[in-house]
N, C-alpha and C. Protein backbone atom coordinates (compact mmCIF):
# COMPACT_ATOMS: atom_id res chain seq x y z
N UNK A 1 -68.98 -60.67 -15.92
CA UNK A 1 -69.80 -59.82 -15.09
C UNK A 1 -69.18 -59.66 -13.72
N UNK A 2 -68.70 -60.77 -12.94
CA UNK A 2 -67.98 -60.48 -11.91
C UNK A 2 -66.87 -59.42 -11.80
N UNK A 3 -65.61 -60.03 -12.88
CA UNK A 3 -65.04 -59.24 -12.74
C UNK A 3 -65.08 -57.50 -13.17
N UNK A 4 -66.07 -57.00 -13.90
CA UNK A 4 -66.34 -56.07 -14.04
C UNK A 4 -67.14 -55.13 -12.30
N UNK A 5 -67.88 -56.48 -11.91
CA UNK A 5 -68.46 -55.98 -10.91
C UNK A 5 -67.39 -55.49 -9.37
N UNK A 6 -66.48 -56.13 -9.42
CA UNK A 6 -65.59 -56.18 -8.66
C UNK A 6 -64.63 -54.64 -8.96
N UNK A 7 -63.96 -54.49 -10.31
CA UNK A 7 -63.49 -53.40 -10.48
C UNK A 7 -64.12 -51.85 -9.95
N UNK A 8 -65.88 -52.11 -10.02
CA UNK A 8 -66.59 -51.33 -9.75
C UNK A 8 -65.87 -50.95 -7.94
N UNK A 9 -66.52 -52.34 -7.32
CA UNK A 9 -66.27 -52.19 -6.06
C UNK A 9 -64.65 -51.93 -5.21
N UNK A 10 -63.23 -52.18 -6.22
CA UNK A 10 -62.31 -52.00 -5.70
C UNK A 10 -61.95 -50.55 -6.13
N UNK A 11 -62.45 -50.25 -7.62
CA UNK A 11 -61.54 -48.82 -7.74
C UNK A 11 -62.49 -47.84 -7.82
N UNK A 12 -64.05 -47.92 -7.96
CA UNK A 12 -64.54 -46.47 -7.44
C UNK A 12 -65.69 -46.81 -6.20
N UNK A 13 -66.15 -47.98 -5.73
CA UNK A 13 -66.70 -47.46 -4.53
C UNK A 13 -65.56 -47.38 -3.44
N UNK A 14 -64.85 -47.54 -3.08
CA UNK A 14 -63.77 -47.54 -2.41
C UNK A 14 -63.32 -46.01 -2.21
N UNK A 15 -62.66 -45.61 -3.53
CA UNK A 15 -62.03 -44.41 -3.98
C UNK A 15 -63.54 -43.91 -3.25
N UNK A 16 -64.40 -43.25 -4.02
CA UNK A 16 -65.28 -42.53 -3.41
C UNK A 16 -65.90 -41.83 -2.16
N UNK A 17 -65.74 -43.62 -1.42
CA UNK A 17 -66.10 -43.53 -0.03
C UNK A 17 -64.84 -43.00 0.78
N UNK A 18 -63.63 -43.34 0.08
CA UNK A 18 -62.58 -42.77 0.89
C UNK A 18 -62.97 -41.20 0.49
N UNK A 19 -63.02 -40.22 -0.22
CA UNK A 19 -63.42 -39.20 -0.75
C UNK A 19 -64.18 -38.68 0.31
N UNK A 20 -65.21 -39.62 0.38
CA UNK A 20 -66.30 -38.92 1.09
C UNK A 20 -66.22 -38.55 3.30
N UNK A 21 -65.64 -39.46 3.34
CA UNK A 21 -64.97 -39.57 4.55
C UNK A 21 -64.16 -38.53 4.93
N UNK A 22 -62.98 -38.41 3.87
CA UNK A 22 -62.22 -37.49 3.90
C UNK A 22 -62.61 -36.12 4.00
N UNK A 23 -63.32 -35.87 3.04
CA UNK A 23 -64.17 -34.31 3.28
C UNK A 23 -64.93 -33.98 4.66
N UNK A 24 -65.35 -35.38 5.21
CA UNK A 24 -65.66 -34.73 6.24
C UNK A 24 -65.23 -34.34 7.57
N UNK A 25 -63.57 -34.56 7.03
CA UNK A 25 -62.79 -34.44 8.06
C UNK A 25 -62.12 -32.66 8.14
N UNK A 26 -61.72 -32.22 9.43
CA UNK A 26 -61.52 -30.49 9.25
C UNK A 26 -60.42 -30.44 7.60
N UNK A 27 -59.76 -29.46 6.99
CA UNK A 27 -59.17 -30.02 6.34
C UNK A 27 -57.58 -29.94 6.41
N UNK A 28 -57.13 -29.53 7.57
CA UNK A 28 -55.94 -29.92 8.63
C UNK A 28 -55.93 -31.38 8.96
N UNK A 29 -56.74 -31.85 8.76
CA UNK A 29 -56.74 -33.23 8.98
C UNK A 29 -56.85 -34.37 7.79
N UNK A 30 -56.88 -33.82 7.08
CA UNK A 30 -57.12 -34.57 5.36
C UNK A 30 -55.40 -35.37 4.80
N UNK A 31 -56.01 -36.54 4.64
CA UNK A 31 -54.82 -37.22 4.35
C UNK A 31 -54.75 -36.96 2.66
N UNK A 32 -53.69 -36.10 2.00
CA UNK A 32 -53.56 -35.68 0.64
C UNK A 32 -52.95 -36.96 -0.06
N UNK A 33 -51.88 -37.73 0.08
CA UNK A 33 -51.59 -38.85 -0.38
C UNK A 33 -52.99 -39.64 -0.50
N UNK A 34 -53.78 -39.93 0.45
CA UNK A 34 -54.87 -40.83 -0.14
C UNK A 34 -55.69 -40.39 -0.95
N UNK A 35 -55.87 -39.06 -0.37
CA UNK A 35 -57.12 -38.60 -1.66
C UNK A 35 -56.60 -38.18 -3.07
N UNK A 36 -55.04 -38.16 -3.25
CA UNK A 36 -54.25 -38.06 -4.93
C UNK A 36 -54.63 -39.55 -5.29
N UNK A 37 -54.54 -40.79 -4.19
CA UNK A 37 -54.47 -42.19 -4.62
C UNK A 37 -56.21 -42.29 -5.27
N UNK A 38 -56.64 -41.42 -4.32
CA UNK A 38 -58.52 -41.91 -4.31
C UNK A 38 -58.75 -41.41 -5.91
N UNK A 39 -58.44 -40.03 -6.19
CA UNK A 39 -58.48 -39.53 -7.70
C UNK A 39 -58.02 -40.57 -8.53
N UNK A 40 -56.95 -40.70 -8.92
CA UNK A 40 -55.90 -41.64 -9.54
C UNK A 40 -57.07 -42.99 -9.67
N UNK A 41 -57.13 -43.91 -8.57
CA UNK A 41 -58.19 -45.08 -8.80
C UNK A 41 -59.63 -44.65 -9.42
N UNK A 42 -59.93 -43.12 -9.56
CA UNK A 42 -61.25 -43.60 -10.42
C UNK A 42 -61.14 -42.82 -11.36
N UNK A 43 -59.98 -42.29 -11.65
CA UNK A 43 -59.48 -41.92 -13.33
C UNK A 43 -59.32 -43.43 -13.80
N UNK A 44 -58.79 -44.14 -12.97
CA UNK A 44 -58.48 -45.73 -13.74
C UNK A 44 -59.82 -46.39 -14.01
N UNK A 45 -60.81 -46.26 -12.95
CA UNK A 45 -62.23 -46.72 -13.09
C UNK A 45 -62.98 -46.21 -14.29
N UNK A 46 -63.06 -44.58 -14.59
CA UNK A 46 -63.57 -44.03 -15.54
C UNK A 46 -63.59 -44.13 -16.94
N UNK A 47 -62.01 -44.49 -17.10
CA UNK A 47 -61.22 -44.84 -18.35
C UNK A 47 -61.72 -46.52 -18.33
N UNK A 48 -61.68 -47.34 -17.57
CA UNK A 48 -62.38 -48.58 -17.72
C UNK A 48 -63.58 -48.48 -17.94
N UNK A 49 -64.94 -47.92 -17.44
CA UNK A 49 -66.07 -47.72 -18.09
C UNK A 49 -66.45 -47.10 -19.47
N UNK A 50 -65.06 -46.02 -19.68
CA UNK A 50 -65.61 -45.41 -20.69
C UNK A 50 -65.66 -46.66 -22.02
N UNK A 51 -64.26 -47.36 -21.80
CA UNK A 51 -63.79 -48.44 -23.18
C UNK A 51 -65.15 -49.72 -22.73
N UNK A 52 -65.60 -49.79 -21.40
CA UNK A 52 -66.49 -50.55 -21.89
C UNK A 52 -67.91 -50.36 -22.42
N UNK A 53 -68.22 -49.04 -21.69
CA UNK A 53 -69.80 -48.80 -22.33
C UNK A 53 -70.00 -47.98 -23.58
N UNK A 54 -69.30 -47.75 -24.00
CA UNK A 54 -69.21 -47.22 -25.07
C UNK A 54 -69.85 -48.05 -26.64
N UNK A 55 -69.68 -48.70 -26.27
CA UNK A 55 -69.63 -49.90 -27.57
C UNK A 55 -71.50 -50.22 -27.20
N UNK A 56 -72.32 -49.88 -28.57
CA UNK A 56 -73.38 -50.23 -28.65
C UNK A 56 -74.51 -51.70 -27.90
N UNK A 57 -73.44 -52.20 -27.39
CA UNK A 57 -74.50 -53.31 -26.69
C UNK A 57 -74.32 -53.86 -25.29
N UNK A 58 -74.72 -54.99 -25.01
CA UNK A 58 -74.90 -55.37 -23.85
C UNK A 58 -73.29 -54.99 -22.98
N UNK A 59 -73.31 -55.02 -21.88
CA UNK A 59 -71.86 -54.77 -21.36
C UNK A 59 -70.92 -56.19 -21.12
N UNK A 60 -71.40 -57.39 -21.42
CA UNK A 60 -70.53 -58.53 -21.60
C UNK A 60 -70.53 -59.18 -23.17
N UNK A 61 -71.19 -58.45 -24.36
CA UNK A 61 -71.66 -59.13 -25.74
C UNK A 61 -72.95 -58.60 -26.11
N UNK A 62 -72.97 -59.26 -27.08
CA UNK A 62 -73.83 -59.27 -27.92
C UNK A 62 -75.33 -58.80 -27.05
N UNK A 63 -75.68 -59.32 -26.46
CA UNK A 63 -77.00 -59.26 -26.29
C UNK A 63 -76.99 -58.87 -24.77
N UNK A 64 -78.37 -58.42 -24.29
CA UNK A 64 -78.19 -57.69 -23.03
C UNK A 64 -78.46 -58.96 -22.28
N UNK A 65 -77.76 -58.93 -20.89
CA UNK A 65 -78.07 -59.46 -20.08
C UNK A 65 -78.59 -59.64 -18.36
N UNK A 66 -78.53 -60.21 -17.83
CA UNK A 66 -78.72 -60.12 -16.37
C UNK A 66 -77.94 -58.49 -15.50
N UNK A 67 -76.54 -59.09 -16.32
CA UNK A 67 -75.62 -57.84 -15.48
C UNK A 67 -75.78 -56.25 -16.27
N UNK A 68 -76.72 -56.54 -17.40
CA UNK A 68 -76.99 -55.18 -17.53
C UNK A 68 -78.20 -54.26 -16.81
């Protein structure tokens, strides 16, 4: 559960918030290297959720738990 929780917090709240920041900057001022990096980290995030929730049950096994 941690480490799932952690992936959450390094590759898409991160990515996101950088996202979101970014947009609100003029867009002469938009750093494009970070926001290709910001995409890129939650294509990696997405593709990690998809292989894990996919599968009929709890998100650590068998049975549901706390972290679901």
């Amino acid at each position: 559960m941690r480490f799932k929780d952690r992936m959450y917090d390094l590759y898409l709240d991160d990515s996101v918030a950088t996202l979101m920041f970014e947009s609100w900057k003029p867009e002469s001022q938009h750093n494009q290297e970070l926001i290709e990096h910001s995409h890129f980290r939650i294509g990696i995030m997405y593709d990690f959720m998809e292989s894990n929730l996919e599968k009929p049950t709890g998100t650590n096994g068998e049975e549901f738990t706390h972290s679901d």
